[in-house]
C-alpha atoms as a PDB file:
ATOM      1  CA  UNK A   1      11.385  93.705 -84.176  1.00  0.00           C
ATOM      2  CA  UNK A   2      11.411  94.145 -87.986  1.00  0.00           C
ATOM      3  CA  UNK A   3      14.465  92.294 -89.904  1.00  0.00           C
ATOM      4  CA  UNK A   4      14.977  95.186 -92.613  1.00  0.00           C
ATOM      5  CA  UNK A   5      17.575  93.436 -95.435  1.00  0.00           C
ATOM      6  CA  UNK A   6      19.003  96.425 -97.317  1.00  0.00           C
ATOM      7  CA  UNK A   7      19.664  96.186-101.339  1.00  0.00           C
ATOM      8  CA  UNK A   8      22.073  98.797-102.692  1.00  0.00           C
ATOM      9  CA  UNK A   9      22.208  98.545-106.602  1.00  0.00           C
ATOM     10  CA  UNK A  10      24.284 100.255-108.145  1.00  0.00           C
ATOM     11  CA  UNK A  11      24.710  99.930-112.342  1.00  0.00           C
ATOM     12  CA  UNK A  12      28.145  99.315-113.952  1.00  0.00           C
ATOM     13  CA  UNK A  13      29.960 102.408-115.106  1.00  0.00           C
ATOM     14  CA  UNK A  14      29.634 103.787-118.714  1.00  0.00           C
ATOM     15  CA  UNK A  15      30.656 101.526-121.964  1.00  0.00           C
ATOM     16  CA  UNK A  16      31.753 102.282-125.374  1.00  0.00           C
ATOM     17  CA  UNK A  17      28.419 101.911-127.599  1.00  0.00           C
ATOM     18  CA  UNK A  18      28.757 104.772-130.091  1.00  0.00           C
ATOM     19  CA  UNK A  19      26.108 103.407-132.225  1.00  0.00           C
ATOM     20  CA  UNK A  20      23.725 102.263-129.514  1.00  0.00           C
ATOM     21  CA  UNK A  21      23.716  98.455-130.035  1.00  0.00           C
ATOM     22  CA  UNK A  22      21.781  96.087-128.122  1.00  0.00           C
ATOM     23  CA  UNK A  23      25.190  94.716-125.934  1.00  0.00           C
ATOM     24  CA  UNK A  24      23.104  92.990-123.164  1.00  0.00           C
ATOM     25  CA  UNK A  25      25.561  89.836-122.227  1.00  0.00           C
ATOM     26  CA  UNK A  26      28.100  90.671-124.665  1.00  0.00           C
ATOM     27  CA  UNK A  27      30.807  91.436-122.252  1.00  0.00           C
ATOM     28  CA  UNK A  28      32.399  94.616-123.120  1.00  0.00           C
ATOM     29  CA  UNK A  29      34.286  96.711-120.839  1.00  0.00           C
ATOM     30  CA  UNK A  30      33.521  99.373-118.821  1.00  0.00           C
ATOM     31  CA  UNK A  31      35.007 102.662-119.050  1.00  0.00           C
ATOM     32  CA  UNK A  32      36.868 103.766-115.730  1.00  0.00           C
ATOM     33  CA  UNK A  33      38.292 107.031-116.386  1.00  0.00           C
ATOM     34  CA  UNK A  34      36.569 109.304-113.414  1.00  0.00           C
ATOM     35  CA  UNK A  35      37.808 108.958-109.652  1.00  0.00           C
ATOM     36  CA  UNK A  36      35.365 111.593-109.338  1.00  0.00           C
ATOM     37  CA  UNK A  37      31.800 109.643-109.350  1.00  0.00           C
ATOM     38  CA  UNK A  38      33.014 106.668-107.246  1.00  0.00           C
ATOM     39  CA  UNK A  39      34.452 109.347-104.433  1.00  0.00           C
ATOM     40  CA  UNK A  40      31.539 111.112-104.451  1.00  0.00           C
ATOM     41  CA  UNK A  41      29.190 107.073-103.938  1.00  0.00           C
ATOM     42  CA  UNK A  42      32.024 105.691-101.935  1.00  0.00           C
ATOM     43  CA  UNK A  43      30.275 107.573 -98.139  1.00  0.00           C
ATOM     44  CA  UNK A  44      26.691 106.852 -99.384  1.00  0.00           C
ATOM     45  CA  UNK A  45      27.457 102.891 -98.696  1.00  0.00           C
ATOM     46  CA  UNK A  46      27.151 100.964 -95.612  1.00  0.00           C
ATOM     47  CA  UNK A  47      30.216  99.589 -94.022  1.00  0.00           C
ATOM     48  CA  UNK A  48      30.523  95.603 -93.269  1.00  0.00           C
ATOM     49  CA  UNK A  49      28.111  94.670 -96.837  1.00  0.00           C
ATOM     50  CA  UNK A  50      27.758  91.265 -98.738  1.00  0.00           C
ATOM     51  CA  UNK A  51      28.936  92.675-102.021  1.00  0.00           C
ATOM     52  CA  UNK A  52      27.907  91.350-104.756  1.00  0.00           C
ATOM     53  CA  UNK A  53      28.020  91.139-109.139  1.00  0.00           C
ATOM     54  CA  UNK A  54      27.124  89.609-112.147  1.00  0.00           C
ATOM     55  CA  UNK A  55      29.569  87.790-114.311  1.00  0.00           C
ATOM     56  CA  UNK A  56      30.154  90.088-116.627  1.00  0.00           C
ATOM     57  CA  UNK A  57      33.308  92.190-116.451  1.00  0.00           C
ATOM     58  CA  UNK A  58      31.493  95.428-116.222  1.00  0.00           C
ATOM     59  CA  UNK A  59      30.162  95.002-113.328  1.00  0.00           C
ATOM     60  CA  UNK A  60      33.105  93.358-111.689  1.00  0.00           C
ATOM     61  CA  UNK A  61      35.425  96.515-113.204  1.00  0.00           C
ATOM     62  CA  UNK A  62      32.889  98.563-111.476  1.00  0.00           C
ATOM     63  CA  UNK A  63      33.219  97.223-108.359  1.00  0.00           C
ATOM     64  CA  UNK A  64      36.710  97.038-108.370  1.00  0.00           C
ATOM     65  CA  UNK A  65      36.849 100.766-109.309  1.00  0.00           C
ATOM     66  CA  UNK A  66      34.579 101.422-105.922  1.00  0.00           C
ATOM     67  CA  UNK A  67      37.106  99.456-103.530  1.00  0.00           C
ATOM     68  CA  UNK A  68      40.157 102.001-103.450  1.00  0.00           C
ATOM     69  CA  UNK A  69      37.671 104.650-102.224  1.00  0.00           C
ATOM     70  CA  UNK A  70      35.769 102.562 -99.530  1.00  0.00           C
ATOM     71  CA  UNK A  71      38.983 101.458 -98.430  1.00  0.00           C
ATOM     72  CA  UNK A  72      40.272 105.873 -98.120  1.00  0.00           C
ATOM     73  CA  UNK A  73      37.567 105.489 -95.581  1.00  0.00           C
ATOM     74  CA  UNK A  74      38.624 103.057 -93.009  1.00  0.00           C
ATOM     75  CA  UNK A  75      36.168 100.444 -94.503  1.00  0.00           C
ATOM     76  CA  UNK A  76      37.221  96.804 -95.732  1.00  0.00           C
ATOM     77  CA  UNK A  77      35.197  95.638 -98.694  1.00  0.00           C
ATOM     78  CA  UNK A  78      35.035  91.702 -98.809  1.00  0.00           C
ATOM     79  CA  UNK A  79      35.635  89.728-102.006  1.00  0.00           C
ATOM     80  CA  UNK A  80      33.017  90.075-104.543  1.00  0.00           C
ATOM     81  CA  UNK A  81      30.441  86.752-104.637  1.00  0.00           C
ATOM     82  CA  UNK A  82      29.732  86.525-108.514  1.00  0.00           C
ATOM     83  CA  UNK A  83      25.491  85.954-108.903  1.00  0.00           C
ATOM     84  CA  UNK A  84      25.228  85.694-112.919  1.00  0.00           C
ATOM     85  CA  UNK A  85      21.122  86.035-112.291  1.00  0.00           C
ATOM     86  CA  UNK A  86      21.626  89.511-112.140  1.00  0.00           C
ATOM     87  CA  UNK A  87      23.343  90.038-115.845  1.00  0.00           C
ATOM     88  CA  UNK A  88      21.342  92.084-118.071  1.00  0.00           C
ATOM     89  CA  UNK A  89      19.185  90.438-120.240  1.00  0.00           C
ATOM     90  CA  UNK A  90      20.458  88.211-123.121  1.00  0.00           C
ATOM     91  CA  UNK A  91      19.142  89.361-126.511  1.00  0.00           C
ATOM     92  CA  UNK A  92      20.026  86.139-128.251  1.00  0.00           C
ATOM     93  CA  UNK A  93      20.170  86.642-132.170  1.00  0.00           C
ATOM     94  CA  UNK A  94      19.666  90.122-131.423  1.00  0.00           C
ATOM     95  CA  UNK A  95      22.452  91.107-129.535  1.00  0.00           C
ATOM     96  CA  UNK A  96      24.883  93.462-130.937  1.00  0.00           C
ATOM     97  CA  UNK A  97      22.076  94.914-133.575  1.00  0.00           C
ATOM     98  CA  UNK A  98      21.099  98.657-133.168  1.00  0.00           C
ATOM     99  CA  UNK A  99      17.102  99.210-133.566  1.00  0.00           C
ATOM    100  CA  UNK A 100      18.047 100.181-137.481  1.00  0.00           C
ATOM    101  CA  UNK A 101      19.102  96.499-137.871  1.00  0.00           C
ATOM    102  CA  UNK A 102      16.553  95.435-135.597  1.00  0.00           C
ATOM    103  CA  UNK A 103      13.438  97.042-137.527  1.00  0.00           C
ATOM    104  CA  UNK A 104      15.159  95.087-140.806  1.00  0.00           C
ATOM    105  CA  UNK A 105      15.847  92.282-139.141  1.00  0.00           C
ATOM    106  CA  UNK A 106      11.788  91.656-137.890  1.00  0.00           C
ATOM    107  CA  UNK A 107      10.548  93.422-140.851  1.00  0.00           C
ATOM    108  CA  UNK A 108       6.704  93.619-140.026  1.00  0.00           C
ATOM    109  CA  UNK A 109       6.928  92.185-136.529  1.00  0.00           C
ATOM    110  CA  UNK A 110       8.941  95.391-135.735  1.00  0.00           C
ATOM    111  CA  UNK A 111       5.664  96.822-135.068  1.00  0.00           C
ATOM    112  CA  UNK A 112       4.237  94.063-133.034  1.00  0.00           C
ATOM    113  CA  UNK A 113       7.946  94.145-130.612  1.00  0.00           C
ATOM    114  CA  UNK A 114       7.481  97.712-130.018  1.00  0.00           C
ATOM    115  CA  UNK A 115       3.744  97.273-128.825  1.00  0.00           C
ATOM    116  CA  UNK A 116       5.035  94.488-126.013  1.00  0.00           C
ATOM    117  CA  UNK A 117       8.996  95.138-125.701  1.00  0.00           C
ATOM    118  CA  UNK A 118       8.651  93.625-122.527  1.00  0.00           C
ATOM    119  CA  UNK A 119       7.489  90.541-123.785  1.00  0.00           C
ATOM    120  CA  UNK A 120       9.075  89.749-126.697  1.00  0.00           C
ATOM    121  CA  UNK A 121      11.894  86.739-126.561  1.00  0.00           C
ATOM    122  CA  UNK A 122      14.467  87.165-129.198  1.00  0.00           C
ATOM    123  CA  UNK A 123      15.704  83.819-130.390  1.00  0.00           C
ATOM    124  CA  UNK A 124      18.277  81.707-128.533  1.00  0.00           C
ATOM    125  CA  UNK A 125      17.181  85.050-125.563  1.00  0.00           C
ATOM    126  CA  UNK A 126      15.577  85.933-123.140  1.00  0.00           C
ATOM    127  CA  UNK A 127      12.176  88.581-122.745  1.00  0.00           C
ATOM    128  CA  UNK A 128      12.830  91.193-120.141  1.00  0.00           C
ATOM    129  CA  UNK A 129       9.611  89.308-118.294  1.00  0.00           C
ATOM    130  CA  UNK A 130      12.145  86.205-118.277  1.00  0.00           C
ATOM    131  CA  UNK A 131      14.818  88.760-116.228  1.00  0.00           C
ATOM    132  CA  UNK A 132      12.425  89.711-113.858  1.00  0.00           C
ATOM    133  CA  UNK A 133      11.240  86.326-112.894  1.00  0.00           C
ATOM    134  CA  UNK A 134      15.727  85.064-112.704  1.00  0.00           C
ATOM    135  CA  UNK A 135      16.283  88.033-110.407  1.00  0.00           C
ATOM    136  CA  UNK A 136      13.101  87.449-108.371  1.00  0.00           C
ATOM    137  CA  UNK A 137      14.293  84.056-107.686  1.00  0.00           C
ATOM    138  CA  UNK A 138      18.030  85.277-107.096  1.00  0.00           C
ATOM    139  CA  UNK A 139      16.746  88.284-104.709  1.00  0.00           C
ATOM    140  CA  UNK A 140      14.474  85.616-102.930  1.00  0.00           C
ATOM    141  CA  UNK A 141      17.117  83.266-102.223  1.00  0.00           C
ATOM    142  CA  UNK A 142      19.810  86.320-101.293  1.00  0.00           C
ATOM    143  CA  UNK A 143      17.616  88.027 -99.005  1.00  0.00           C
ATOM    144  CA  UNK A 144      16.340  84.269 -97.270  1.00  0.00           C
ATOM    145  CA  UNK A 145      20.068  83.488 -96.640  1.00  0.00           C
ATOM    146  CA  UNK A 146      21.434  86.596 -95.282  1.00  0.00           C
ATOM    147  CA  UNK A 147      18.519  88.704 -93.570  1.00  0.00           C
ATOM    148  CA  UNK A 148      19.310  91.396 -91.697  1.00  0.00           C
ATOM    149  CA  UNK A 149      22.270  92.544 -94.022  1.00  0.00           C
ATOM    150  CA  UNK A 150      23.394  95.045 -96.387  1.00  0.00           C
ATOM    151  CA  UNK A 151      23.796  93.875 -99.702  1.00  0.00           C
ATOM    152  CA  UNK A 152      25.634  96.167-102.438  1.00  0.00           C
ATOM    153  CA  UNK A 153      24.801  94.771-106.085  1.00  0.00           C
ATOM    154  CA  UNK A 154      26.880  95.425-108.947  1.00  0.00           C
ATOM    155  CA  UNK A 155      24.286  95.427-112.126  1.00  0.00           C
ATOM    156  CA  UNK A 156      22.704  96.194-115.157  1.00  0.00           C
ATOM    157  CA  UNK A 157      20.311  98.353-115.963  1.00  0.00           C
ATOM    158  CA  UNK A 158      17.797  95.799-117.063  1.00  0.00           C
ATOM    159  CA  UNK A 159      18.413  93.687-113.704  1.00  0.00           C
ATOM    160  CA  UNK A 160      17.800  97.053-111.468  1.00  0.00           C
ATOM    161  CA  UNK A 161      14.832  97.498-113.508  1.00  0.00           C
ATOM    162  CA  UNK A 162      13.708  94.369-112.601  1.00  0.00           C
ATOM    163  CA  UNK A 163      14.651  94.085-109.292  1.00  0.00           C
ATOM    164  CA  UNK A 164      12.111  97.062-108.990  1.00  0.00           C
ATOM    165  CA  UNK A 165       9.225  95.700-110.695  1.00  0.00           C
ATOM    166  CA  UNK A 166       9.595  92.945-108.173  1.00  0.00           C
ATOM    167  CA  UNK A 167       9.733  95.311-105.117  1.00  0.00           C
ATOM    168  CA  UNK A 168       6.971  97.706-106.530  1.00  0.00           C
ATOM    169  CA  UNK A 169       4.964  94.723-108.619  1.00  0.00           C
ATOM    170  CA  UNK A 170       4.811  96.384-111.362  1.00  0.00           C
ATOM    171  CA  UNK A 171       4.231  94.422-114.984  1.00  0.00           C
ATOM    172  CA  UNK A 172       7.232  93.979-117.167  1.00  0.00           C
ATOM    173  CA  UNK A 173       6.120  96.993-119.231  1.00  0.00           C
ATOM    174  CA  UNK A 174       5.662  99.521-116.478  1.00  0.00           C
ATOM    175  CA  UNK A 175       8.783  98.512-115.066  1.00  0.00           C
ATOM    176  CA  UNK A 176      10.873  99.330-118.405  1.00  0.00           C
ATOM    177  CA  UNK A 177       9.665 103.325-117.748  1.00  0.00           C
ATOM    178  CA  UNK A 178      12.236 103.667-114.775  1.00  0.00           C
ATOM    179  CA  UNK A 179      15.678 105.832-116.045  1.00  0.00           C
ATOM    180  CA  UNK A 180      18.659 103.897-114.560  1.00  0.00           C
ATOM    181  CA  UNK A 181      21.904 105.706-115.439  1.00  0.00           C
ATOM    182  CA  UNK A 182      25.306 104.725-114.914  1.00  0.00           C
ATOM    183  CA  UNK A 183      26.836 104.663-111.666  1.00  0.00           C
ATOM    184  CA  UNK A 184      23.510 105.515-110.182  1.00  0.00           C
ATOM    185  CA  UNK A 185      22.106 104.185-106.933  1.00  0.00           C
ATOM    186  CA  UNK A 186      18.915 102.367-106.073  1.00  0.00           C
ATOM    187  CA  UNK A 187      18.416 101.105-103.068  1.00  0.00           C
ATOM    188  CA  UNK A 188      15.406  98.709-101.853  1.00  0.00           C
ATOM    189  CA  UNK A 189      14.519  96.709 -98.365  1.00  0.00           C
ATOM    190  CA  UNK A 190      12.927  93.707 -97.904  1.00  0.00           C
ATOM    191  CA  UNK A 191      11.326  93.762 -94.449  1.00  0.00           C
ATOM    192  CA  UNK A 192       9.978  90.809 -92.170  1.00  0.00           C
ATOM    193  CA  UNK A 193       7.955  91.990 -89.405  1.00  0.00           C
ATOM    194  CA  UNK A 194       8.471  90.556 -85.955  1.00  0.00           C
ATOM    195  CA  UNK A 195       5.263  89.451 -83.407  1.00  0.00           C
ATOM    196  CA  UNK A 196       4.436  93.127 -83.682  1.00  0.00           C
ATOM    197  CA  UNK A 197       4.385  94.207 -87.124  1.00  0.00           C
ATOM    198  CA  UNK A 198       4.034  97.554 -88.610  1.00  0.00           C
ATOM    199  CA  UNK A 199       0.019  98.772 -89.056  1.00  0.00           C
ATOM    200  CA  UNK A 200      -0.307  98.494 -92.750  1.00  0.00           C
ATOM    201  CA  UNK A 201       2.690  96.467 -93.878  1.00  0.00           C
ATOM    202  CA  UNK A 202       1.075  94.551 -96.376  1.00  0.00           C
ATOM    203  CA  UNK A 203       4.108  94.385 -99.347  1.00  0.00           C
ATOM    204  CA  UNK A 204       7.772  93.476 -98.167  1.00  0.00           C
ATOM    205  CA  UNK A 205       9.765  96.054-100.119  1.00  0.00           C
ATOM    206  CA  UNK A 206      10.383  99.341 -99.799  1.00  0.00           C
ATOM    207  CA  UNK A 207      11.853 101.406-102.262  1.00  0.00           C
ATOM    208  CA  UNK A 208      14.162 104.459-100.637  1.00  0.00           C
ATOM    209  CA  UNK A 209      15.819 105.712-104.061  1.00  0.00           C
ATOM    210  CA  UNK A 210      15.977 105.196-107.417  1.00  0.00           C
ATOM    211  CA  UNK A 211      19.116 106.641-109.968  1.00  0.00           C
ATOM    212  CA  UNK A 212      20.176 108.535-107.440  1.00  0.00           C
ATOM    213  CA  UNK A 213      23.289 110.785-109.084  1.00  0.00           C
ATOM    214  CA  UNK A 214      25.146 113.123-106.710  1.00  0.00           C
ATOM    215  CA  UNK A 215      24.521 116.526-108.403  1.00  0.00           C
ATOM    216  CA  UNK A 216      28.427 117.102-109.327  1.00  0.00           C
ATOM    217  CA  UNK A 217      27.412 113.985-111.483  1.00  0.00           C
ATOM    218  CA  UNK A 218      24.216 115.147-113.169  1.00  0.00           C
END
């Protein structure tokens, strides 16, 4: 019998970046204004989850927003385990420039970041390679300790990026190509095949969705 360990991901809710500035671990708050979005996710979760967030308030506001509506439907959400591996990625001595101030900042090696976004480490940062490889390991360890579950994940858009490069293994480039909007779903399962497995399961993930927005929210 396949173990199938279900990831739910689901990004924080919007924030106030009027001048689109690289916020990454700057924690900021979110904005929770809407019932509207978070009634319409609240029946597309499973009952009885490991629920889970980074440690930045967004997320946790997020998830805290979500409760109230899981709870309208005869479901108990448990407390929220804080995994800071999947924060968004930390832009170091870049964080809180917009890509104006950026392309100053790196002068000439604007061009060469833009080639290799992926790759590049801001000082005192981290590359979006290095977020893959922290939520690989976090994912890894998760999924090892509690198989069989659901797990809902309170997130970033970088991290859900990431967590699907790992699933799909994609390279860190590729994987920044995926649209991840707030509030949206992705959802991803690890599977371990029993004495019989599947023809043709070669790769443990599967991805069912990705940014899914119900259409009152698109």
């Amino acid at each position: 019998m396949t173990v199938t360990t279900r990831w739910w991901w689901i990004r924080h809710d919007k924030v106030h970046n009027p001048e689109n500035r690289l916020y990454g671990q700057s924690d900021i708050a979110a904005i929770i204004s809407d019932a509207g979005p978070y009634e319409r996710l609240a029946p597309s979760l499973p009952a009885d989850a490991l629920w889970l967030c980074s440690h930045l308030g967004r997320a946790r506001e997020t998830a805290a927003a979500l409760r109230p509506h899981m709870e309208a439907l005869g479901q108990r959400p448990p407390e929220i385990l804080e995994l800071p591996e999947i924060a968004e990625q930390d832009f170091g001595a870049w964080q809180g420039m917009n890509f104006a101030e950026l392309k100053a900042h790196l002068g000439h090696g604007f061009d060469a970041f833009w080639r290799a976004p992926a790759e590049a480490r801001p000082p005192g940062g981290e590359s979006f390679a290095d977020v893959i490889a922290r939520v690989a390991e976090a994912v890894g360890r998760i999924t090892a300790e509690h198989p069989g579950r659901d797990i809902i994940a309170f997130a970033h858009g970088g991290s859900i990026r990431a967590a699907l490069a790992v699933a799909l293994d994609l390279a860190p480039g590729r994987a920044l190509s995926f649209q991840i909007r707030n509030l949206s779903l992705t959802r991803i399962d690890h599977l371990i095949p029993g004495e019989d497995p599947q023809s043709g399961l070669r790769y443990p993930w599967r991805v069912h969705q990705v940014n899914q927005l119900h259409p009152e929210d698109d």
